[in-house]
Structures are given as structure tokens and as C-alpha cells.
Protein backbone atom coordinates (compact mmCIF):
# COMPACT_ATOMS: atom_id res chain seq x y z
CA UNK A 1 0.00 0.00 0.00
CA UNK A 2 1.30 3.60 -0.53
CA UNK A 3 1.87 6.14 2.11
CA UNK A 4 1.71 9.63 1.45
CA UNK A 5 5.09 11.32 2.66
CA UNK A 6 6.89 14.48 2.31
CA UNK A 7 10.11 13.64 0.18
CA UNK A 8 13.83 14.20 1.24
CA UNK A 9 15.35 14.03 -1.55
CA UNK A 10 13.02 16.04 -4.09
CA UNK A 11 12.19 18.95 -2.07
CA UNK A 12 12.39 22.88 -3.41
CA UNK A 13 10.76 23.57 0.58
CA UNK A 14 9.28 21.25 2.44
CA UNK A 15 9.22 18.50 0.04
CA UNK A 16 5.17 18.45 0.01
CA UNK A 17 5.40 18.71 -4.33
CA UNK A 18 7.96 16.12 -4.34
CA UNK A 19 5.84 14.03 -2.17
CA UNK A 20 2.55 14.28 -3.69
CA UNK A 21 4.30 13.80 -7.17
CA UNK A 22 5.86 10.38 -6.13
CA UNK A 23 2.03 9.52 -4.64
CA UNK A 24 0.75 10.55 -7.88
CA UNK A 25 3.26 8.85 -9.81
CA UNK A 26 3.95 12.07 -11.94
CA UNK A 27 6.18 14.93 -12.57
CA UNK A 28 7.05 16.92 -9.55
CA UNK A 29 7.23 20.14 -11.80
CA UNK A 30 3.66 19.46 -12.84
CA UNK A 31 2.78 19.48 -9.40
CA UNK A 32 4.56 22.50 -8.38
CA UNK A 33 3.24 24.57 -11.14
CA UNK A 34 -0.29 23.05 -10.32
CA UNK A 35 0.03 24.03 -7.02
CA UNK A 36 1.91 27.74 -8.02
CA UNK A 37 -1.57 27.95 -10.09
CA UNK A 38 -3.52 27.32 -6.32
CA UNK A 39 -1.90 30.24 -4.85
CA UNK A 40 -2.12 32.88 -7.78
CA UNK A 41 -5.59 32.23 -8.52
CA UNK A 42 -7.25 30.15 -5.66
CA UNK A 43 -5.19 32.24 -2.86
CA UNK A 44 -5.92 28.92 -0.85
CA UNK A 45 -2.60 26.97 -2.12
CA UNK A 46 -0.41 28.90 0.40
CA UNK A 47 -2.60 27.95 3.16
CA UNK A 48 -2.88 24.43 2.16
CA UNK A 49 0.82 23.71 1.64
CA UNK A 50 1.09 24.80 5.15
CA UNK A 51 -1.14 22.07 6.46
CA UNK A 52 0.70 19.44 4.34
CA UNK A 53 3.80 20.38 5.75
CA UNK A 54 2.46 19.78 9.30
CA UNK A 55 -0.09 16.69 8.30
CA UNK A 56 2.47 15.06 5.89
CA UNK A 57 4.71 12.61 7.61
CA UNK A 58 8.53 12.96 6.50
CA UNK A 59 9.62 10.11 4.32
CA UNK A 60 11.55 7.34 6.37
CA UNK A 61 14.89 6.61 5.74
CA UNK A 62 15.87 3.89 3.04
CA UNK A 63 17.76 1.71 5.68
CA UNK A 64 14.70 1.94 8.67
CA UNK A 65 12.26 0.84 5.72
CA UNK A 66 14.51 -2.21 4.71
CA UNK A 67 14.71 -3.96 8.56
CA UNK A 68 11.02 -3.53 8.81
């Protein structure tokens, strides 16, 4: 089953984009520019990426997800 995390490694700020866009299976950049869209003509998409930085777990590290 996937988990939704924030990514380490592909990560401009919090790694929420990066995340979402390894969820999603697509392009990061989509998702950034998706979500740049939110925030110039929602004015909601700063608020929200807020609340996926705190609700969004960090990804684990490679070796912790190996042992388990």
C-alpha cells in the first residue's frame, strides 16, 4: 500500500510537491506549477501547503524501511 510522505530528496521547501508527485506517480514540476496555479488564482494553495507540511509525515529513511 502507498503512504503519502513528504520527500527528502526532491524537495524545493518542504518537500510536500515532491511528495505528492511520487504519490501521484507524476512529474514533480507538474505538481509545483499546479500548485503555483492554487496560490495565484485560488489564494488557498499557500494555506494548504502549510497544512501538508504539518499533516504530511517525512519520508523514512531507506535503511529503517529495509529492517522492517
Amino acid at each position: 500500500m502507498k503512504k503519502l510522505y513528504r520527500s527528502k530528496t526532491d524537495k524545493k521547501l518542504a518537500g510536500v510537491c515532491g511528495g505528492l508527485s511520487r504519490y501521484l506517480n507524476i512529474d514533480s514540476t507538474v505538481v509545483r506549477l499546479v500548485w503555483l496555479a492554487c496560490c495565484l488564482f485560488c489564494g488557498a494553495g499557500l494555506l494548504l501547503y502549510a497544512i501538508a507540511w504539518i499533516v504530511m509525515p517525512e519520508e523514512p529513511d531507506e535503511t529503517l524501511v529495509d529492517e522492517q
